[in-house]
PDB file of N, CA and C in Angstrom:
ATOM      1  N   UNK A   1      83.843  97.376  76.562  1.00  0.00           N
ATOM      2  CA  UNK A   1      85.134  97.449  77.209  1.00  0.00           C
ATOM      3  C   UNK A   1      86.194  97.714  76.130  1.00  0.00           C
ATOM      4  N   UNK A   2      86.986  98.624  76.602  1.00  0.00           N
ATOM      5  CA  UNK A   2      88.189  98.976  75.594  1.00  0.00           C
ATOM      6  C   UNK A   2      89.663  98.161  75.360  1.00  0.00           C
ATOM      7  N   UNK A   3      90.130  97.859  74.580  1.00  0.00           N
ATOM      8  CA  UNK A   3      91.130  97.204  74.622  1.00  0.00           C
ATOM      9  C   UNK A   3      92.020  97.757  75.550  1.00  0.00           C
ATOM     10  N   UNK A   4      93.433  96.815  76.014  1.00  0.00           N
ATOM     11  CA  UNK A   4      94.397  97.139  76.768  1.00  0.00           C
ATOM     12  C   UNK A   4      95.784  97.622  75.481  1.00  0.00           C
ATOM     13  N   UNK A   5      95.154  98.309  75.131  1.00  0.00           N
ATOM     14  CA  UNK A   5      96.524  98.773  74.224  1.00  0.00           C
ATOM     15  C   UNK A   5      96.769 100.001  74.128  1.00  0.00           C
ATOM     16  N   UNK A   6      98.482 100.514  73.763  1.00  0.00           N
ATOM     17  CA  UNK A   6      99.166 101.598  74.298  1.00  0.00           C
ATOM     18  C   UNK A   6      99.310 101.880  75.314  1.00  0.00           C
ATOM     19  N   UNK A   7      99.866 103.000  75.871  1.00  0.00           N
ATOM     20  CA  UNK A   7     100.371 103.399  77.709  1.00  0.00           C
ATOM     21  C   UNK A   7     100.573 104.936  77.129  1.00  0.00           C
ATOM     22  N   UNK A   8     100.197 105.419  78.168  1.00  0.00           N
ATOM     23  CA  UNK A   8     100.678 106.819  78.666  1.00  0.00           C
ATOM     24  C   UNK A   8     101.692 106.003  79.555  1.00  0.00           C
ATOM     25  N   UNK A   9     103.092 106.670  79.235  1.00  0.00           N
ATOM     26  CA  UNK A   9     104.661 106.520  80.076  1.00  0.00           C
ATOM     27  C   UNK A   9     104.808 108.027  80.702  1.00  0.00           C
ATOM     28  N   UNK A  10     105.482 107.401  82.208  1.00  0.00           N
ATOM     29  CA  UNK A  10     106.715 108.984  82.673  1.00  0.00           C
ATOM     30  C   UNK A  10     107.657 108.649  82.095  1.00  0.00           C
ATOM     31  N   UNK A  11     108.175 109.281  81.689  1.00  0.00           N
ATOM     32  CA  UNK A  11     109.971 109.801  81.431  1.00  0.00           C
ATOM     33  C   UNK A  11     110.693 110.560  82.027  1.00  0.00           C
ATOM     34  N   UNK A  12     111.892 110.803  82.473  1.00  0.00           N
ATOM     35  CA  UNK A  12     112.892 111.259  82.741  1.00  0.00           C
ATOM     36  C   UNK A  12     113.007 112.415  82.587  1.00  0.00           C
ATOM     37  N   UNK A  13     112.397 112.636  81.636  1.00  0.00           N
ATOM     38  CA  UNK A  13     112.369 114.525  80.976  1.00  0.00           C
ATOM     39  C   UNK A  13     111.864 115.551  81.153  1.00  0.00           C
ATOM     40  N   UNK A  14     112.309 116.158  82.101  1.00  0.00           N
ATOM     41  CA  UNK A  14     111.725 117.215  82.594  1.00  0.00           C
ATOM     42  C   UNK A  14     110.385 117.982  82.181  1.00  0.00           C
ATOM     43  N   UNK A  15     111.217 118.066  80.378  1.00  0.00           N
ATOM     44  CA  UNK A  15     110.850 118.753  79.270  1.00  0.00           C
ATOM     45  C   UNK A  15     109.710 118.179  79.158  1.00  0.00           C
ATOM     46  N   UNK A  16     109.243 116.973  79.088  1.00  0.00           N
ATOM     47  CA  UNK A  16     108.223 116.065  78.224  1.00  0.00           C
ATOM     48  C   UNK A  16     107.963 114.953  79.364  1.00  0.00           C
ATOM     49  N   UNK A  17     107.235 115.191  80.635  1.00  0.00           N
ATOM     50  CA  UNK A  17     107.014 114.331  81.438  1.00  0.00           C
ATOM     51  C   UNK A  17     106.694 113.016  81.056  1.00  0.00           C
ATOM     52  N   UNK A  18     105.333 112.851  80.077  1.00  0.00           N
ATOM     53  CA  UNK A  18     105.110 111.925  79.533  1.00  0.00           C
ATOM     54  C   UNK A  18     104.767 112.083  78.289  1.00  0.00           C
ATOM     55  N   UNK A  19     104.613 110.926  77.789  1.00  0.00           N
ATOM     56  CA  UNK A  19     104.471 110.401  75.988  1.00  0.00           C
ATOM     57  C   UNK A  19     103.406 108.645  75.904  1.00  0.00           C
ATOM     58  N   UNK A  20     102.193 109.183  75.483  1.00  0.00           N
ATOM     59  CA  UNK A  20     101.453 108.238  74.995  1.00  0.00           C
ATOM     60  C   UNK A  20     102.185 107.353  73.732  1.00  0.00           C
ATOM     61  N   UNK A  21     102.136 106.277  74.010  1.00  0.00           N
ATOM     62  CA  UNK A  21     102.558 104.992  73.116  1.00  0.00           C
ATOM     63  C   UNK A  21     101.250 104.462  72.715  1.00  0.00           C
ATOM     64  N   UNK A  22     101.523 103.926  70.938  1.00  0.00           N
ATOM     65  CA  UNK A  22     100.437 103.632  70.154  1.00  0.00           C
ATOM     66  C   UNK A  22     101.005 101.719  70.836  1.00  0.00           C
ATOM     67  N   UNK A  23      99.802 101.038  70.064  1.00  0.00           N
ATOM     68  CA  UNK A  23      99.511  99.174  70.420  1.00  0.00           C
ATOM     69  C   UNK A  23     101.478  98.713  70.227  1.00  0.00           C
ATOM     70  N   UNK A  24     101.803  99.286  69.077  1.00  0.00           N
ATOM     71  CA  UNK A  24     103.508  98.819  68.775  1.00  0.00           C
ATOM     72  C   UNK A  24     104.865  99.427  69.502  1.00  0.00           C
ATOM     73  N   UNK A  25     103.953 100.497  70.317  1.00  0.00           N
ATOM     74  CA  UNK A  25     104.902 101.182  71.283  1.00  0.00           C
ATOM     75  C   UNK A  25     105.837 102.383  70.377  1.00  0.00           C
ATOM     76  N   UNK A  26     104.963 102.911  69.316  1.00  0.00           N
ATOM     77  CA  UNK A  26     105.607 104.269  68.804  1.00  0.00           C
ATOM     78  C   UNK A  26     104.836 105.225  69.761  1.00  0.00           C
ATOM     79  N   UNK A  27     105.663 106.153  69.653  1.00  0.00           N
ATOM     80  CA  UNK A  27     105.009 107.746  70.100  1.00  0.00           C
ATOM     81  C   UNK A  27     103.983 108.137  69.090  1.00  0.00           C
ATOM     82  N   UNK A  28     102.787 108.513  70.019  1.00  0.00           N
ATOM     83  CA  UNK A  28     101.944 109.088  69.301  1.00  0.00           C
ATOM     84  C   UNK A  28     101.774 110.819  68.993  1.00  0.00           C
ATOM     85  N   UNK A  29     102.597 111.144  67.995  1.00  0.00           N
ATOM     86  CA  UNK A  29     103.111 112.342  67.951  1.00  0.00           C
ATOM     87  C   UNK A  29     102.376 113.449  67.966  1.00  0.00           C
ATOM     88  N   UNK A  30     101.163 113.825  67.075  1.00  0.00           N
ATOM     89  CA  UNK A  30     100.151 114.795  67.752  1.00  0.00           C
ATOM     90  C   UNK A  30     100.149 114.995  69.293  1.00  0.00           C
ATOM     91  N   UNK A  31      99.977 113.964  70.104  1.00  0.00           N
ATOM     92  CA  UNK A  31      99.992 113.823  71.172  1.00  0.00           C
ATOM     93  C   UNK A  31     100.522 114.631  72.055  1.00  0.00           C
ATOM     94  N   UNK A  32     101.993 114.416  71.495  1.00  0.00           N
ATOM     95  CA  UNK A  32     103.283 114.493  72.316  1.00  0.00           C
ATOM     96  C   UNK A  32     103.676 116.066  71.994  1.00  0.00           C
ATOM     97  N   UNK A  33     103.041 116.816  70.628  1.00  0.00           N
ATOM     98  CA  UNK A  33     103.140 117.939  70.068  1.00  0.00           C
ATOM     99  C   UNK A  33     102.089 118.803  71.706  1.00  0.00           C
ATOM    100  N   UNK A  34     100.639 118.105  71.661  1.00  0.00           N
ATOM    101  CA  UNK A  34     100.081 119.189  72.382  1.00  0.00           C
ATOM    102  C   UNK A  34     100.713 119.404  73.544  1.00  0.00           C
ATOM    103  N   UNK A  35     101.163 117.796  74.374  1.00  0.00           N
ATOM    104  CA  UNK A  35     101.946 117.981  75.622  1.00  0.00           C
ATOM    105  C   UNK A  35     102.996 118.951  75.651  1.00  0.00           C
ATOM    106  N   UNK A  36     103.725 119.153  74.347  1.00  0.00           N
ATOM    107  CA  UNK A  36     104.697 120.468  75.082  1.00  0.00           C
ATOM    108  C   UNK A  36     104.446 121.496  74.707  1.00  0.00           C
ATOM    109  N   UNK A  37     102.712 121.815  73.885  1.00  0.00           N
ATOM    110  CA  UNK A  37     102.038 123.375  74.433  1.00  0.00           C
ATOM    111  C   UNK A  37     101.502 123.234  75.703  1.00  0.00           C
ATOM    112  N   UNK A  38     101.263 122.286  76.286  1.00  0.00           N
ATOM    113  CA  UNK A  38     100.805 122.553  77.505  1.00  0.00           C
ATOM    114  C   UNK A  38     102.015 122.774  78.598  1.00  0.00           C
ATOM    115  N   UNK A  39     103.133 122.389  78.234  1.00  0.00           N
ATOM    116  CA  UNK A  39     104.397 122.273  79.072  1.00  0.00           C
ATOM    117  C   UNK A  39     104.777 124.112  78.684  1.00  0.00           C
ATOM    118  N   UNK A  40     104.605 124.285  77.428  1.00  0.00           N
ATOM    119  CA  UNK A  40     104.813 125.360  77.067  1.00  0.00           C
ATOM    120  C   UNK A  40     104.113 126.938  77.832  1.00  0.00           C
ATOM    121  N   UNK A  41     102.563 126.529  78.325  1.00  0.00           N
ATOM    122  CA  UNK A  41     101.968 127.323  79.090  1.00  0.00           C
ATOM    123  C   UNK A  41     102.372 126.917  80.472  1.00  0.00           C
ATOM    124  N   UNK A  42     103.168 126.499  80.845  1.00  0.00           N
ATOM    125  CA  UNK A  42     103.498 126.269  82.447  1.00  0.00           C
ATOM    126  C   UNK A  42     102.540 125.167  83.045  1.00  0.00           C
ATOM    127  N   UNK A  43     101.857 124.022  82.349  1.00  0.00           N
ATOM    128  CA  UNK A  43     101.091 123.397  83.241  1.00  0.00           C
ATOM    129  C   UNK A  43     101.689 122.398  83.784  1.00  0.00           C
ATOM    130  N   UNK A  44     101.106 122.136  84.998  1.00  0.00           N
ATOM    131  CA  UNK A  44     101.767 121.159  85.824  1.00  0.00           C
ATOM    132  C   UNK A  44     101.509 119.995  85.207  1.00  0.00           C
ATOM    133  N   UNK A  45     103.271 118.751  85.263  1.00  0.00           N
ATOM    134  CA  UNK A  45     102.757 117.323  85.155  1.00  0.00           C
ATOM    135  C   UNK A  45     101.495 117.008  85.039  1.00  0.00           C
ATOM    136  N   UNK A  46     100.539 116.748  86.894  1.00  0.00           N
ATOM    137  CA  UNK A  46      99.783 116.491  86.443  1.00  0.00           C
ATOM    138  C   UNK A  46      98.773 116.683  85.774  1.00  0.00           C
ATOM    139  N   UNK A  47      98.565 118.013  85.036  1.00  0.00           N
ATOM    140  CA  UNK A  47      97.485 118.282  84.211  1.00  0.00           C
ATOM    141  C   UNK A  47      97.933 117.417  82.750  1.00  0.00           C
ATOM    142  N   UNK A  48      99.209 117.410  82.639  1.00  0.00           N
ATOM    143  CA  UNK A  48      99.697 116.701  81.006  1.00  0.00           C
ATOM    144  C   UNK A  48      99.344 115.095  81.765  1.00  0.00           C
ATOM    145  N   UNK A  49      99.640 114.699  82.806  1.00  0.00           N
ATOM    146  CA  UNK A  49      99.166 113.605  82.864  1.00  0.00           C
ATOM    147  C   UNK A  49      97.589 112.791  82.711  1.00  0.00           C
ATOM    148  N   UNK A  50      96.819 113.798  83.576  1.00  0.00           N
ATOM    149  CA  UNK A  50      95.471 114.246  83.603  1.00  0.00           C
ATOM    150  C   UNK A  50      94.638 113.592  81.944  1.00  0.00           C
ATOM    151  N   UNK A  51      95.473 115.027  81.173  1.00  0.00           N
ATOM    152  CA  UNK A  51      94.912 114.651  79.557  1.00  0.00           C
ATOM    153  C   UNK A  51      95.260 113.541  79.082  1.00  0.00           C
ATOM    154  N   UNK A  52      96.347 113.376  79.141  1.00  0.00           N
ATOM    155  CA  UNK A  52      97.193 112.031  78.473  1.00  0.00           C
ATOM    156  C   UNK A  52      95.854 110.946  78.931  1.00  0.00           C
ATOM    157  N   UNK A  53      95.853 110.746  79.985  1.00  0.00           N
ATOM    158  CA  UNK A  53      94.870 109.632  80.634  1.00  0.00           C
ATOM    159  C   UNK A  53      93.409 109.777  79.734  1.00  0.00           C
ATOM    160  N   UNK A  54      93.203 110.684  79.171  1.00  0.00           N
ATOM    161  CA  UNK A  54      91.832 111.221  78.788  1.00  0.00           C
ATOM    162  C   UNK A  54      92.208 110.603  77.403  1.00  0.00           C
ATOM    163  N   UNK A  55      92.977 111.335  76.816  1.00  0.00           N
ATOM    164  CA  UNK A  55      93.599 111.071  75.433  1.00  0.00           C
ATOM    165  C   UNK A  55      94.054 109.364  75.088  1.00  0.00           C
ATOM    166  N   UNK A  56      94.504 108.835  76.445  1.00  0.00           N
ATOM    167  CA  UNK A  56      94.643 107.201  76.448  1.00  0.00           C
ATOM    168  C   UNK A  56      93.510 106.260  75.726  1.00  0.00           C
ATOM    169  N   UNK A  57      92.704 106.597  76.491  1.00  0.00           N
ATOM    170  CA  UNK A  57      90.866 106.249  76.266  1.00  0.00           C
ATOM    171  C   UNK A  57      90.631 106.226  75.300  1.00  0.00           C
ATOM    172  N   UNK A  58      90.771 107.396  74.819  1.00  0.00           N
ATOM    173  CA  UNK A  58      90.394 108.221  73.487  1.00  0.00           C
ATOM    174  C   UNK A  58      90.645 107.271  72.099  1.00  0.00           C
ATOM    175  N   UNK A  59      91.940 107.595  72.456  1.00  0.00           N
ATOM    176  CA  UNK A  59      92.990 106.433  71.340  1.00  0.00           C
ATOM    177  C   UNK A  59      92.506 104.837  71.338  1.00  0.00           C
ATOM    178  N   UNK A  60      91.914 104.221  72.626  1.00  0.00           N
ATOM    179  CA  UNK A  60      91.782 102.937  72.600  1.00  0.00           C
ATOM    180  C   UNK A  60      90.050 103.092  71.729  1.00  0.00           C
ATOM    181  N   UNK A  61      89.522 104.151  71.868  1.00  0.00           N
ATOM    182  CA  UNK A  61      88.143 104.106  70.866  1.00  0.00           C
ATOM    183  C   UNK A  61      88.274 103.787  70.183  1.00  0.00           C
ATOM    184  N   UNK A  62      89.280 105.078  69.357  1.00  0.00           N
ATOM    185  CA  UNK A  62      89.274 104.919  68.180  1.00  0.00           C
ATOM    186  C   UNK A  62      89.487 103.717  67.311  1.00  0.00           C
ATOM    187  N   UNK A  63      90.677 102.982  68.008  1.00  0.00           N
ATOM    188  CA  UNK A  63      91.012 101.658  67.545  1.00  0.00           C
ATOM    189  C   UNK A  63      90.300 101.222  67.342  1.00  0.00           C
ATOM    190  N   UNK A  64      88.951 101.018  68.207  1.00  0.00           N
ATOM    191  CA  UNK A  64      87.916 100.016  68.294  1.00  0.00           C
ATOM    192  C   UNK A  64      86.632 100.152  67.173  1.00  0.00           C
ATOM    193  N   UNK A  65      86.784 101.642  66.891  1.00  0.00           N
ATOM    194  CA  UNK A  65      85.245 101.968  66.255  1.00  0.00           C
ATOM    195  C   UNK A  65      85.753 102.698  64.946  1.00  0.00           C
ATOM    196  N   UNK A  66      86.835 103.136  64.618  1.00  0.00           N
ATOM    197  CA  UNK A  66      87.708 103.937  63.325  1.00  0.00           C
ATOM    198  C   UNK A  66      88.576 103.409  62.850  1.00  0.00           C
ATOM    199  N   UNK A  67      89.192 102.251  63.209  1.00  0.00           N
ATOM    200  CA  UNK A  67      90.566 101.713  62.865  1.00  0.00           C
ATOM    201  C   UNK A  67      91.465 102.535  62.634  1.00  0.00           C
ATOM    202  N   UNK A  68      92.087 103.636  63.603  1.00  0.00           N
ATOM    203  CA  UNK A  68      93.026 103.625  63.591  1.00  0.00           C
ATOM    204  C   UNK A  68      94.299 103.004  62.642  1.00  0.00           C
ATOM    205  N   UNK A  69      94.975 104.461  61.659  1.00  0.00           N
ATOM    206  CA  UNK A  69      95.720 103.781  60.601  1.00  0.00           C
ATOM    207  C   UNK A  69      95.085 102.909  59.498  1.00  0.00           C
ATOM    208  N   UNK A  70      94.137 102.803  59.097  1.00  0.00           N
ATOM    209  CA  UNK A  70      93.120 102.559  57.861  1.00  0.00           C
ATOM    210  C   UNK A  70      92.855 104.059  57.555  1.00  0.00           C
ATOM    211  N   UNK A  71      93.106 104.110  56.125  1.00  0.00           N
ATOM    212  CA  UNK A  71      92.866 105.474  55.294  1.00  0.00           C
ATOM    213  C   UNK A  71      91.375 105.260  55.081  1.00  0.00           C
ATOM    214  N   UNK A  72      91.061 106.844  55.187  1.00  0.00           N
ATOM    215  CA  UNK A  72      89.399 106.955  54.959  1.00  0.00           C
ATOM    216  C   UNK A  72      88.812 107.070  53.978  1.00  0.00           C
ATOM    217  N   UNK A  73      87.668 106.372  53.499  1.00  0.00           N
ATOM    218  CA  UNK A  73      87.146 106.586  52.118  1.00  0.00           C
ATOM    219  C   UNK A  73      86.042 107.464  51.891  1.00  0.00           C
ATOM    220  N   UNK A  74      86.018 108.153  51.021  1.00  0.00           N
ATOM    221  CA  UNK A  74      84.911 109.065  50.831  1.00  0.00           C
ATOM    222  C   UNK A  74      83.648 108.579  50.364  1.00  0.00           C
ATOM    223  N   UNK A  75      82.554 108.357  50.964  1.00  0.00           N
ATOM    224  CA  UNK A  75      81.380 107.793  50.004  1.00  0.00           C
ATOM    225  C   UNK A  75      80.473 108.587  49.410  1.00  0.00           C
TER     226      UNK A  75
END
């Protein structure tokens, strides 16, 4: 089971329907970069919502199995 941390949010913004939030509630900016190529090709909300939800998941893995924000060491 994955932790309950971060949110995919709606916003107000036409421009940028939504924006995935990391565990401290920053924007997760890669993120938020692809959402407005996809806003950029005309896709509907819900397809940016769609991914976001995918990408939510994603992010709670990583936390779990990469630590997230721990620099990587080369062995």
């Amino acid at each position: 089971m994955l932790p309950e941390t971060g949110a995919l949010v709606e916003v107000a913004d036409p421009a940028q329907p939504y924006v995935l939030l990391d565990a401290v509630g920053d924007v997760v900016e890669p993120v938020s970069a692809f959402f407005a190529e996809l806003q950029a090709c005309s896709r509907p909300p819900s397809t940016i919502r769609s991914y976001g939800m995918d990408l939510l998941r994603w992010w709670r893995f990583l936390l779990c199995t990469l630590q997230v924000g721990v620099p990587a060491v080369s062995l």
